[in-house]
C-alpha atoms as a PDB file:
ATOM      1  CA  UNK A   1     -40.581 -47.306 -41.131  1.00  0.00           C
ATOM      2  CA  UNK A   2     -38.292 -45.614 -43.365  1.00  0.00           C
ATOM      3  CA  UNK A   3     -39.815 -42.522 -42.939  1.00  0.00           C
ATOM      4  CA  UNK A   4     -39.687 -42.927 -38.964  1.00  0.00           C
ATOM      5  CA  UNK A   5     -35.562 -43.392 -39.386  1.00  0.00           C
ATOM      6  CA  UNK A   6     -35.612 -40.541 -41.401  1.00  0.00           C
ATOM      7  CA  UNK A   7     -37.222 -38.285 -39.033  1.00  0.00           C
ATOM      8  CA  UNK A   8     -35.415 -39.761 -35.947  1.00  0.00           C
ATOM      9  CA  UNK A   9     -32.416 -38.968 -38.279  1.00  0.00           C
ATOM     10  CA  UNK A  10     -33.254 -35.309 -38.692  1.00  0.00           C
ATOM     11  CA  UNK A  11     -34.225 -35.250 -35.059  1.00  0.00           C
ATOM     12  CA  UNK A  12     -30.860 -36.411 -33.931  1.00  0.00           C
ATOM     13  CA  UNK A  13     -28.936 -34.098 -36.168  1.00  0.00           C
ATOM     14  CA  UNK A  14     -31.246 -31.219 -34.980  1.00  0.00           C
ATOM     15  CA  UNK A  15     -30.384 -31.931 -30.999  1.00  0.00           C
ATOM     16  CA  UNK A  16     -26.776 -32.385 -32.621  1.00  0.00           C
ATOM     17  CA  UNK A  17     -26.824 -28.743 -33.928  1.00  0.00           C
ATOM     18  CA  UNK A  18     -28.375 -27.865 -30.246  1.00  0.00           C
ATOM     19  CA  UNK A  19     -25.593 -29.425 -28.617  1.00  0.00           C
ATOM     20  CA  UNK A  20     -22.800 -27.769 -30.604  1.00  0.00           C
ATOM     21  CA  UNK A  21     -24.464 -24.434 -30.325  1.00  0.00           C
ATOM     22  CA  UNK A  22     -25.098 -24.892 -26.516  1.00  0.00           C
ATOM     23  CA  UNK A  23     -21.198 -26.018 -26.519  1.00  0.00           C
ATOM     24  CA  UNK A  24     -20.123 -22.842 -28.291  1.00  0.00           C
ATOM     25  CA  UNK A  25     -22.217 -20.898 -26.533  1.00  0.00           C
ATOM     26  CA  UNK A  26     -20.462 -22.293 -23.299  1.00  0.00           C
ATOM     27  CA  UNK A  27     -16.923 -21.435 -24.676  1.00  0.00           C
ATOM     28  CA  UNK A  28     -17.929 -18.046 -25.187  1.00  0.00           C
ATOM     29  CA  UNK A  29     -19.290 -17.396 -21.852  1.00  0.00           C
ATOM     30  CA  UNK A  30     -16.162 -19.182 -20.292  1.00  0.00           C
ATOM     31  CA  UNK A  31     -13.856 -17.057 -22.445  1.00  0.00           C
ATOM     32  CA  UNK A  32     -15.676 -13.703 -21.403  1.00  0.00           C
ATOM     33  CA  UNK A  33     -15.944 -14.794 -17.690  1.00  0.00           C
ATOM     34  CA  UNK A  34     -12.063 -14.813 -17.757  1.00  0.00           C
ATOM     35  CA  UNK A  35     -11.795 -11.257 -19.613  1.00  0.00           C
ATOM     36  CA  UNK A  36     -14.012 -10.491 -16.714  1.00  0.00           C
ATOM     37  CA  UNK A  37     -11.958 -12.137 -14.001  1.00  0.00           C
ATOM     38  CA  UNK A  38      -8.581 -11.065 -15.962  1.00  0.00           C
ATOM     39  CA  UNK A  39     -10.153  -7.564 -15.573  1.00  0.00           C
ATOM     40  CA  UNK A  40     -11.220  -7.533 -12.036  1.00  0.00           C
ATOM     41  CA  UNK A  41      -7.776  -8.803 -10.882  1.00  0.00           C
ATOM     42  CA  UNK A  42      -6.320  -5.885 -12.763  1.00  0.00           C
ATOM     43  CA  UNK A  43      -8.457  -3.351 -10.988  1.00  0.00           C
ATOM     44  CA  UNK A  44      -7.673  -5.097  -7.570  1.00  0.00           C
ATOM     45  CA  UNK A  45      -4.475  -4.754  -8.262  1.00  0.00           C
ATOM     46  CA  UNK A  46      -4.582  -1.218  -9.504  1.00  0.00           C
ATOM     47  CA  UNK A  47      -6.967  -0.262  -6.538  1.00  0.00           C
ATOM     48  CA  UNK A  48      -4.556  -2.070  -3.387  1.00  0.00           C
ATOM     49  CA  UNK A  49      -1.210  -0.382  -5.151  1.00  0.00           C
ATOM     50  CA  UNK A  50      -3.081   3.096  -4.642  1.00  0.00           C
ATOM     51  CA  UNK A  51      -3.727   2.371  -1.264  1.00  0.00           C
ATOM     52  CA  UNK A  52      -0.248   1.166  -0.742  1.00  0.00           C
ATOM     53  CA  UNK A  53       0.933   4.274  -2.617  1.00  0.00           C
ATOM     54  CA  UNK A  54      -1.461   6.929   0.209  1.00  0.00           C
ATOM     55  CA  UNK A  55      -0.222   4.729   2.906  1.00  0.00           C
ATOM     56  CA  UNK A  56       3.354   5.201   2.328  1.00  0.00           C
ATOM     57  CA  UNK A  57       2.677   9.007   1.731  1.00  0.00           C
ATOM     58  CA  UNK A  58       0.994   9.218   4.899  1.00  0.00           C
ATOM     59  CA  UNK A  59       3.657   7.190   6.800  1.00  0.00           C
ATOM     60  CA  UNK A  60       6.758   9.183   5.463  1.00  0.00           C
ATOM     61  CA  UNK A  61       5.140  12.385   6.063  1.00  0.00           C
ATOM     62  CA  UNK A  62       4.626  11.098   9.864  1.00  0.00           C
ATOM     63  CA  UNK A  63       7.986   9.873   9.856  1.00  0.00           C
ATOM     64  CA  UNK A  64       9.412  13.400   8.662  1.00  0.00           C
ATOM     65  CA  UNK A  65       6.661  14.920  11.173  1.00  0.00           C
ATOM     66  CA  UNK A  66       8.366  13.073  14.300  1.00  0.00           C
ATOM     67  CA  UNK A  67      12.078  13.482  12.690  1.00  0.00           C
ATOM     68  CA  UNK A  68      11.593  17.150  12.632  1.00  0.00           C
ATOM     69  CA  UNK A  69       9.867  17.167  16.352  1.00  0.00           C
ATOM     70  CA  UNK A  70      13.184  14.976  17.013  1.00  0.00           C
ATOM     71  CA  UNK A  71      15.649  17.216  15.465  1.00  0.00           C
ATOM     72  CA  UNK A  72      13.975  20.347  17.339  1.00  0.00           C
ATOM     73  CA  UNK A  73      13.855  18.969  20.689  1.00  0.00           C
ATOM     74  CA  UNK A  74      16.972  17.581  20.833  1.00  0.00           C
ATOM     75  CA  UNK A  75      18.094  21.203  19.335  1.00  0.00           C
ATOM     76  CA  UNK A  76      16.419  22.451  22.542  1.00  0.00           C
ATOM     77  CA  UNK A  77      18.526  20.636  25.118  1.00  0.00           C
ATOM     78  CA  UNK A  78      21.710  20.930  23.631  1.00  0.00           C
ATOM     79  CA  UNK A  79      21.383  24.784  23.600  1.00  0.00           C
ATOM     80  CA  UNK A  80      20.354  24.282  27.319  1.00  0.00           C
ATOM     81  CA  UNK A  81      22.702  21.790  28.077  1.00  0.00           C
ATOM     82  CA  UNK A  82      25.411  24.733  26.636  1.00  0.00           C
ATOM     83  CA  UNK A  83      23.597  27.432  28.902  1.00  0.00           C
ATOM     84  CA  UNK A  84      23.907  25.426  31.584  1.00  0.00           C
ATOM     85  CA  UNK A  85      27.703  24.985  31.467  1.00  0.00           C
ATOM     86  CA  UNK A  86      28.333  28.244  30.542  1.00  0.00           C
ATOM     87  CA  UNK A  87      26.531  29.177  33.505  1.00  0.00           C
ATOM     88  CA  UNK A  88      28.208  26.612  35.923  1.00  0.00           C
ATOM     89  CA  UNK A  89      31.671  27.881  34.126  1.00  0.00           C
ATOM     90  CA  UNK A  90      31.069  31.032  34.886  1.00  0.00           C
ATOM     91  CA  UNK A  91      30.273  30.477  38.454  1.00  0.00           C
ATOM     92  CA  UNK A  92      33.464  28.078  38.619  1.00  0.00           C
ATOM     93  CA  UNK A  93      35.512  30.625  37.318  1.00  0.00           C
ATOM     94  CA  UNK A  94      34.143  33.061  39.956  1.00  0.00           C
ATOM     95  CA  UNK A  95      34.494  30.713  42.768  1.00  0.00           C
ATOM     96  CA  UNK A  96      38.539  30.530  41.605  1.00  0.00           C
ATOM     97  CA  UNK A  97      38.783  33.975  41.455  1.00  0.00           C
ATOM     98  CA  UNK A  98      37.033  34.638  44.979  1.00  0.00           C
ATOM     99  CA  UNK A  99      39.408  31.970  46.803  1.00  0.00           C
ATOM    100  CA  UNK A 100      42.640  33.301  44.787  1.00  0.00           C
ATOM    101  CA  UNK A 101      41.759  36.948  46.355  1.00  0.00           C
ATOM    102  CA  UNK A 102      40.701  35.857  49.509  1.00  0.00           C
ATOM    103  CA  UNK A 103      43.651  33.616  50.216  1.00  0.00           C
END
């Protein structure tokens, strides 16, 4: 009987041991799935504040694209705008002229 206690003895201390390696074993995996997690979220981040980066690149060049498109049409008109009252001064000036001769 004795010898029974002893070897449900040893048997319980041996499933003890399997326990606390199983349990350590456990920690370890937990603490290295959240060095992987930690490391994921990292590259995440890393990878969506690249993409922000290209999209605002790509948005300010637009931006300057259409400013300068802005800049040059609105160039454009004024310089007509300028021929076209230099033109209708001109003509004024003539019309003036004619009627102060022919009156």
């Amino acid at each position: 009987m004795e010898m029974m206690i002893s070897r449900l003895s040893e048997i319980e201390e041996k499933a003890n041991q399997i326990i606390a390696k199983a349990n350590e074993q456990k920690k370890m995996l937990h603490e290295e799935f959240e060095k992987n997690i930690e490391k994921m979220e990292k590259t995440i981040a890393a990878d969506n504040a690249q993409k922000l980066r290209l999209l605002q690149e790509k948005t300010d060049k637009e931006f300057d694209s259409e400013k300068e498109e802005m800049i040059a049409n609105s160039e454009k008109r004024i310089k007509r705008l300028e021929e076209i009252n230099q033109n209708e001064h001109d003509a004024l000036v003539k019309q003036v002229f004619d009627n102060i001769i022919h009156s």
